[in-house]
C-alpha atoms as a PDB file:
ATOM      1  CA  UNK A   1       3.470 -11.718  11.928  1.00  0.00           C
ATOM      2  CA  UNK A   2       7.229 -11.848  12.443  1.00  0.00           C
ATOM      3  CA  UNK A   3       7.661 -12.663   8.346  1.00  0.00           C
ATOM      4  CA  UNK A   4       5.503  -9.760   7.980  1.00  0.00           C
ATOM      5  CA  UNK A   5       7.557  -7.566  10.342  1.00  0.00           C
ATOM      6  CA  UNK A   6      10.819  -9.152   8.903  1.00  0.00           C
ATOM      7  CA  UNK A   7       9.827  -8.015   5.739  1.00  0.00           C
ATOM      8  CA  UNK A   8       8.822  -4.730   6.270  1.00  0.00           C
ATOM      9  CA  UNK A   9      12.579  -3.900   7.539  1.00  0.00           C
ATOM     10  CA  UNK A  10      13.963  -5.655   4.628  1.00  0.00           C
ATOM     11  CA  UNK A  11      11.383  -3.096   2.798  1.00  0.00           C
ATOM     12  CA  UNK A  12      12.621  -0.241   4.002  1.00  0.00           C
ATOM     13  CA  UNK A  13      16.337  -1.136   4.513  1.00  0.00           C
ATOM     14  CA  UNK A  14      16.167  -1.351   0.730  1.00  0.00           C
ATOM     15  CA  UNK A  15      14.118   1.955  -0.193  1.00  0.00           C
ATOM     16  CA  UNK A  16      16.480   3.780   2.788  1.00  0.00           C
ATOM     17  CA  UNK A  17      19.759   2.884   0.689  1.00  0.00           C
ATOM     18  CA  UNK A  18      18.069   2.527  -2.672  1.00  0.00           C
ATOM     19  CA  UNK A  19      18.533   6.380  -4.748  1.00  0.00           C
ATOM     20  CA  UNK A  20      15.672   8.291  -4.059  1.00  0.00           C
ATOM     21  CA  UNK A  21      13.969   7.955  -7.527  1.00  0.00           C
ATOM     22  CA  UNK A  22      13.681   4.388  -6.512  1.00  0.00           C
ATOM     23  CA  UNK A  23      12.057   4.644  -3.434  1.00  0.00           C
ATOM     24  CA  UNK A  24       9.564   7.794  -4.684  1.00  0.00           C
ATOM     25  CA  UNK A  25       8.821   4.948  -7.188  1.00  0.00           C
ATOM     26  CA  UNK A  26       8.196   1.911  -4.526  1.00  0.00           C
ATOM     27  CA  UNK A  27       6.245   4.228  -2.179  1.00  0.00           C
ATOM     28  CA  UNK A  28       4.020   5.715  -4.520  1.00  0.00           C
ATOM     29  CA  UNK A  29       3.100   1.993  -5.695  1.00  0.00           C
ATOM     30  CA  UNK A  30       2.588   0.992  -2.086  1.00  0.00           C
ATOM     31  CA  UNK A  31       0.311   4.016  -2.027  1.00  0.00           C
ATOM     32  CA  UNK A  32      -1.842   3.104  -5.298  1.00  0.00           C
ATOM     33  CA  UNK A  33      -1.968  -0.848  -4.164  1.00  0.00           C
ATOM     34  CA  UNK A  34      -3.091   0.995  -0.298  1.00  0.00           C
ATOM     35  CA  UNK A  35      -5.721   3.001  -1.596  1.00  0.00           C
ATOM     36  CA  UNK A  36      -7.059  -0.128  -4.424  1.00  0.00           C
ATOM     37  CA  UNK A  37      -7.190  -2.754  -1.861  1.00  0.00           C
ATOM     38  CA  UNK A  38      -8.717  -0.202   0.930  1.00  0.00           C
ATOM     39  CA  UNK A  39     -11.517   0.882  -2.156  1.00  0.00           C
ATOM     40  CA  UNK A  40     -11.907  -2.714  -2.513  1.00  0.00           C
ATOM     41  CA  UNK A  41     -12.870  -3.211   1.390  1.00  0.00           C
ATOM     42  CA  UNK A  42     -15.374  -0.244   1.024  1.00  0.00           C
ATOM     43  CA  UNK A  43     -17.322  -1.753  -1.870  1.00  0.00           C
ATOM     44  CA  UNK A  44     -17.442  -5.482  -0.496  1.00  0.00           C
ATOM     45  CA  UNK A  45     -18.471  -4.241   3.122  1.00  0.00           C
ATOM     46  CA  UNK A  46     -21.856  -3.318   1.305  1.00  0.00           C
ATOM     47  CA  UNK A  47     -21.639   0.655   2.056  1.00  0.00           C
ATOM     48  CA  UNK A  48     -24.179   2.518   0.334  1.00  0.00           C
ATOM     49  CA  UNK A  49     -22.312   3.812  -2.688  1.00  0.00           C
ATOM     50  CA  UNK A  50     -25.365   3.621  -4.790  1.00  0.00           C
ATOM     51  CA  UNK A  51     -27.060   6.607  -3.329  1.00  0.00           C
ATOM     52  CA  UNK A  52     -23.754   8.712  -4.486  1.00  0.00           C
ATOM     53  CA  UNK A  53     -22.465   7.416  -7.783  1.00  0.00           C
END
């Protein structure tokens, strides 16, 4: 947990002084990965998608 928290300042230390294209660039892939690995929990959980798609 303290790597993880360790590297989550080193994360943002770096977007905070990188230019801002940069960091719009490293955020929106932290969103995408986010939202693919949080639509991955939904379908392994066994929700019933089925009945929508």
């Amino acid at each position: 947990m303290r790597v993880l928290s360790r590297f989550g300042m080193n994360l943002g230390r770096t977007l905070f002084l990188s230019p801002p294209r940069l960091a719009i660039a490293a955020i929106g892939a932290l969103a995408v990965f986010m939202l693919c690995s949080m639509i991955n929990v939904f379908l392994q959980s066994g929700l019933p998608f089925h009945r929508y798609f």
